[in-house]
Protein backbone atom coordinates (compact mmCIF):
# COMPACT_ATOMS: atom_id res chain seq x y z
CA UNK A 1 -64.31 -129.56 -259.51
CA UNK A 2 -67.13 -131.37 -261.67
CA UNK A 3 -66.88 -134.82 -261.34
CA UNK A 4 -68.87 -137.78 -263.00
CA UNK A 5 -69.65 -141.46 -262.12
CA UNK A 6 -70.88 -143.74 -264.15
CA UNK A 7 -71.44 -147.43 -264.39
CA UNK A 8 -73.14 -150.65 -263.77
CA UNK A 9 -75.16 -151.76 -261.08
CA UNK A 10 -73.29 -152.19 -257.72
CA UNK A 11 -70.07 -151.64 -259.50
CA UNK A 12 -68.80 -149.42 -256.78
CA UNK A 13 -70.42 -145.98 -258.02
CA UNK A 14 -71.50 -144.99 -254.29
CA UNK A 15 -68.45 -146.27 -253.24
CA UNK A 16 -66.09 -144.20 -255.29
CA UNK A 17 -68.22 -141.09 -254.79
CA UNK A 18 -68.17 -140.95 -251.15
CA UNK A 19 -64.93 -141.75 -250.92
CA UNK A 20 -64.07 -138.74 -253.44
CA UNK A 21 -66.53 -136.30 -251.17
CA UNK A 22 -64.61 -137.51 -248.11
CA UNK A 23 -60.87 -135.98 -249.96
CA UNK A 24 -62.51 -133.27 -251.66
CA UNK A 25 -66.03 -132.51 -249.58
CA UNK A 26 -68.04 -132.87 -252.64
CA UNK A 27 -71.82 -133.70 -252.15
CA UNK A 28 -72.60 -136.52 -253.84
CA UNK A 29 -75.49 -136.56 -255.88
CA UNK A 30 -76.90 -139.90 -256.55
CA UNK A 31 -79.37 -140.10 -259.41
CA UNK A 32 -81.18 -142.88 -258.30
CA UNK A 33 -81.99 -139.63 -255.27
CA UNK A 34 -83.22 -138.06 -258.09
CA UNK A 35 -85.45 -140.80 -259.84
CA UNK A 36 -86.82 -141.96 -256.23
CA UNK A 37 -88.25 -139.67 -253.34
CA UNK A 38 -87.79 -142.21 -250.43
CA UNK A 39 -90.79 -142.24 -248.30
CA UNK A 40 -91.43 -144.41 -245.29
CA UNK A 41 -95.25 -145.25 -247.11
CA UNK A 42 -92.82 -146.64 -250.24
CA UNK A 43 -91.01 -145.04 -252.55
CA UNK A 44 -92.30 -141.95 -255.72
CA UNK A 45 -91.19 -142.03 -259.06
CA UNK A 46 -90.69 -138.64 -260.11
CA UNK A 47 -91.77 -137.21 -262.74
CA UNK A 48 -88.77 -136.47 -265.55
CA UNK A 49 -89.52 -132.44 -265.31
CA UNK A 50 -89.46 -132.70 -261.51
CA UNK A 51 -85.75 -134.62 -261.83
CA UNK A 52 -84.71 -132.07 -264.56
CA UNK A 53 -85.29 -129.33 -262.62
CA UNK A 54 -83.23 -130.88 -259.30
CA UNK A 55 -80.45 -131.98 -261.72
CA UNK A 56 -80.50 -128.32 -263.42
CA UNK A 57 -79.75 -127.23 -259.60
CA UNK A 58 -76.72 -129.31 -259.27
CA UNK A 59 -75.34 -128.16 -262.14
CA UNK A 60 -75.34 -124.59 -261.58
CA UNK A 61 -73.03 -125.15 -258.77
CA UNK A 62 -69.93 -124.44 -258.86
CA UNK A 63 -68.79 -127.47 -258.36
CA UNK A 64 -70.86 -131.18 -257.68
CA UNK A 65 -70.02 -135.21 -257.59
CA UNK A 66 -72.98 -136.80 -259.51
CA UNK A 67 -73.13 -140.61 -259.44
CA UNK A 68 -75.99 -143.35 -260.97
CA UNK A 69 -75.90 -145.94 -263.83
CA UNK A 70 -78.48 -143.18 -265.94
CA UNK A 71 -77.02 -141.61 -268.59
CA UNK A 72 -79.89 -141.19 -271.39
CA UNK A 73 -81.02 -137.77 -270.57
CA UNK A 74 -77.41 -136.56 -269.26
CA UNK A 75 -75.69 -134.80 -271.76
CA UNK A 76 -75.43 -131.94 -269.66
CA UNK A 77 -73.60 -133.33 -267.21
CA UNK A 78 -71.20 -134.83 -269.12
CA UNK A 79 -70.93 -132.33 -271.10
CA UNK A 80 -69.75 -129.75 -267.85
CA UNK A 81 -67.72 -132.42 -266.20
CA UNK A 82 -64.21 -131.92 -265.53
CA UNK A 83 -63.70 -135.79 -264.53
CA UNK A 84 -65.60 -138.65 -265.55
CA UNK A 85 -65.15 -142.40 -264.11
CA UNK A 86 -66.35 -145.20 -265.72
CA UNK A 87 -66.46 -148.45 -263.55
CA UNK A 88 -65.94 -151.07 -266.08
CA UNK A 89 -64.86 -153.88 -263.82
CA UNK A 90 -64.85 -157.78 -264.54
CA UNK A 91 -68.28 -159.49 -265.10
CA UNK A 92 -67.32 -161.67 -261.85
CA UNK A 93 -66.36 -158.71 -259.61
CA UNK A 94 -69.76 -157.36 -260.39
CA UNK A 95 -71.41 -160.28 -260.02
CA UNK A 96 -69.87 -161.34 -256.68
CA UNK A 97 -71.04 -157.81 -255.63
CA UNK A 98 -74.40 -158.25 -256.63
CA UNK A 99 -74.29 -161.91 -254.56
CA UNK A 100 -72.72 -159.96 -251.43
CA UNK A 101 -75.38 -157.06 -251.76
CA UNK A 102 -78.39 -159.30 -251.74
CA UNK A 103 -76.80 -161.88 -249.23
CA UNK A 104 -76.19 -158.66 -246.64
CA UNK A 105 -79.81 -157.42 -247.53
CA UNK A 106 -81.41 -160.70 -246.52
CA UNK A 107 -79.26 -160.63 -243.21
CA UNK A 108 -80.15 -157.09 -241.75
CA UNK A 109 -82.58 -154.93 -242.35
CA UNK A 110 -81.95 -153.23 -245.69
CA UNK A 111 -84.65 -151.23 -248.09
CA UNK A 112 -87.27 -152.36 -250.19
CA UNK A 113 -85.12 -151.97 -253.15
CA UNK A 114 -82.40 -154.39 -252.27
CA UNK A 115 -84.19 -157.29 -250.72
CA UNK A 116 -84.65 -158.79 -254.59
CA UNK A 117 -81.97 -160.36 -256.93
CA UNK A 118 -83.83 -160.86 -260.36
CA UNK A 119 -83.39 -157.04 -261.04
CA UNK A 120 -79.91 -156.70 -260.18
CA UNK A 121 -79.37 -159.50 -262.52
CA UNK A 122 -81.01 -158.14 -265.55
CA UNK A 123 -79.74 -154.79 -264.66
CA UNK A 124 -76.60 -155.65 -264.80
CA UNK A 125 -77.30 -157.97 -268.08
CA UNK A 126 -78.57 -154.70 -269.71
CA UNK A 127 -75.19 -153.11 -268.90
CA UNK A 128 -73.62 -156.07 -270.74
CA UNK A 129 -75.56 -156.25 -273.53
CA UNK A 130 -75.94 -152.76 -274.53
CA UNK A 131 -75.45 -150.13 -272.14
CA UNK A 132 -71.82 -150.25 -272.03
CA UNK A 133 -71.88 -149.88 -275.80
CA UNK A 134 -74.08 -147.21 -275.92
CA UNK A 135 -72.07 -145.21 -273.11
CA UNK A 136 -68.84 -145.45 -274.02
CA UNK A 137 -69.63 -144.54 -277.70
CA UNK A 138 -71.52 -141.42 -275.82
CA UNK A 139 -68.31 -140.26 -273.98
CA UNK A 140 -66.07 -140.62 -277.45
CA UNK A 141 -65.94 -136.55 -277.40
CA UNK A 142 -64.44 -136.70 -273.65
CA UNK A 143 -62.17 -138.84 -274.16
CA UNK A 144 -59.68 -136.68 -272.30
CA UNK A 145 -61.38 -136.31 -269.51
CA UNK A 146 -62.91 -139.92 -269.10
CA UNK A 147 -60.83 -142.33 -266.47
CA UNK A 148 -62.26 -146.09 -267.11
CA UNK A 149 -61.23 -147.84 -263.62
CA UNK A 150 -61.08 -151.63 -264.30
CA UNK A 151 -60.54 -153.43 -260.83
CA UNK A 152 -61.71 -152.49 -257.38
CA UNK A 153 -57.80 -152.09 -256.59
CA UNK A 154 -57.38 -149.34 -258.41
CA UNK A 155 -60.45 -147.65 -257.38
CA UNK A 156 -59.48 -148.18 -253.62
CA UNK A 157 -56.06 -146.37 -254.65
CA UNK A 158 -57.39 -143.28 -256.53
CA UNK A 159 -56.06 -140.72 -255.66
């Protein structure tokens, strides 16, 4: 099985994707792992051959769970997908998640990356504004094989 995730900021990508991995034992891929070698003296940007060539890995798999909002240089994957999700949920649901993501950052010890709320926000905004757009008309051709979940509910029923 080849399965997909795609969708906003904290929209519940992760989410979904480990608890897929947990029915199926999937790996989950997250591309954000690919775009960011963690390091404890701060975080690398890879370079885009260095992520292509990790990505090209996954793929040759037999079988992989790739989740992450990036979707401009992943034709591929979509292309060799069995599944795709889309996590479209409600503007408010997202938002409240954002709110509850930053609020638990600033109340333990969370990374770097989550301890700010400006770029969640504009993230997020992006999504509205045009990446949505720009996805959805890029999975037109899988339509068959593209689930859009709408509401945390139905996510935490998937079966």
């Amino acid at each position: 099985m080849k399965i997909r995730i795609i969708g906003p900021v904290v929209s519940g990508k992760t989410t979904l994707a480990h608890q897929i991995s947990a029915r199926t034992g999937l790996t989950v891929t997250s591309l954000d792992g690919l775009n960011w070698e963690r390091l404890t003296q701060g975080d690398r940007h890879r370079e885009p051959a260095e992520r292509q060539a990790i990505l090209d890995r996954v793929l040759r798999q037999d079988s992989w769970l790739i989740e992450g909002t990036q979707y401009r240089s992943g034709q591929a994957v979509f292309d060799a997908a069995d599944i795709i999700y889309v996590m479209d949920l409600p503007c408010w649901q997202v938002y409240c998640a954002i709110a509850k993501r930053w609020l638990q950052s600033r109340a333990h010890q969370a990374p770097a990356q989550y301890h700010e709320l400006r770029p969640y926000l504009y993230w997020y905004g992006q999504w509205v504004t045009s990446e949505r757009q720009a996805v959805m008309a890029m999975l037109t051709p899988y339509a068959e094989k593209t689930i859009i979940l709408k509401s945390f509910d139905k996510i935490n029923r998937l079966e």
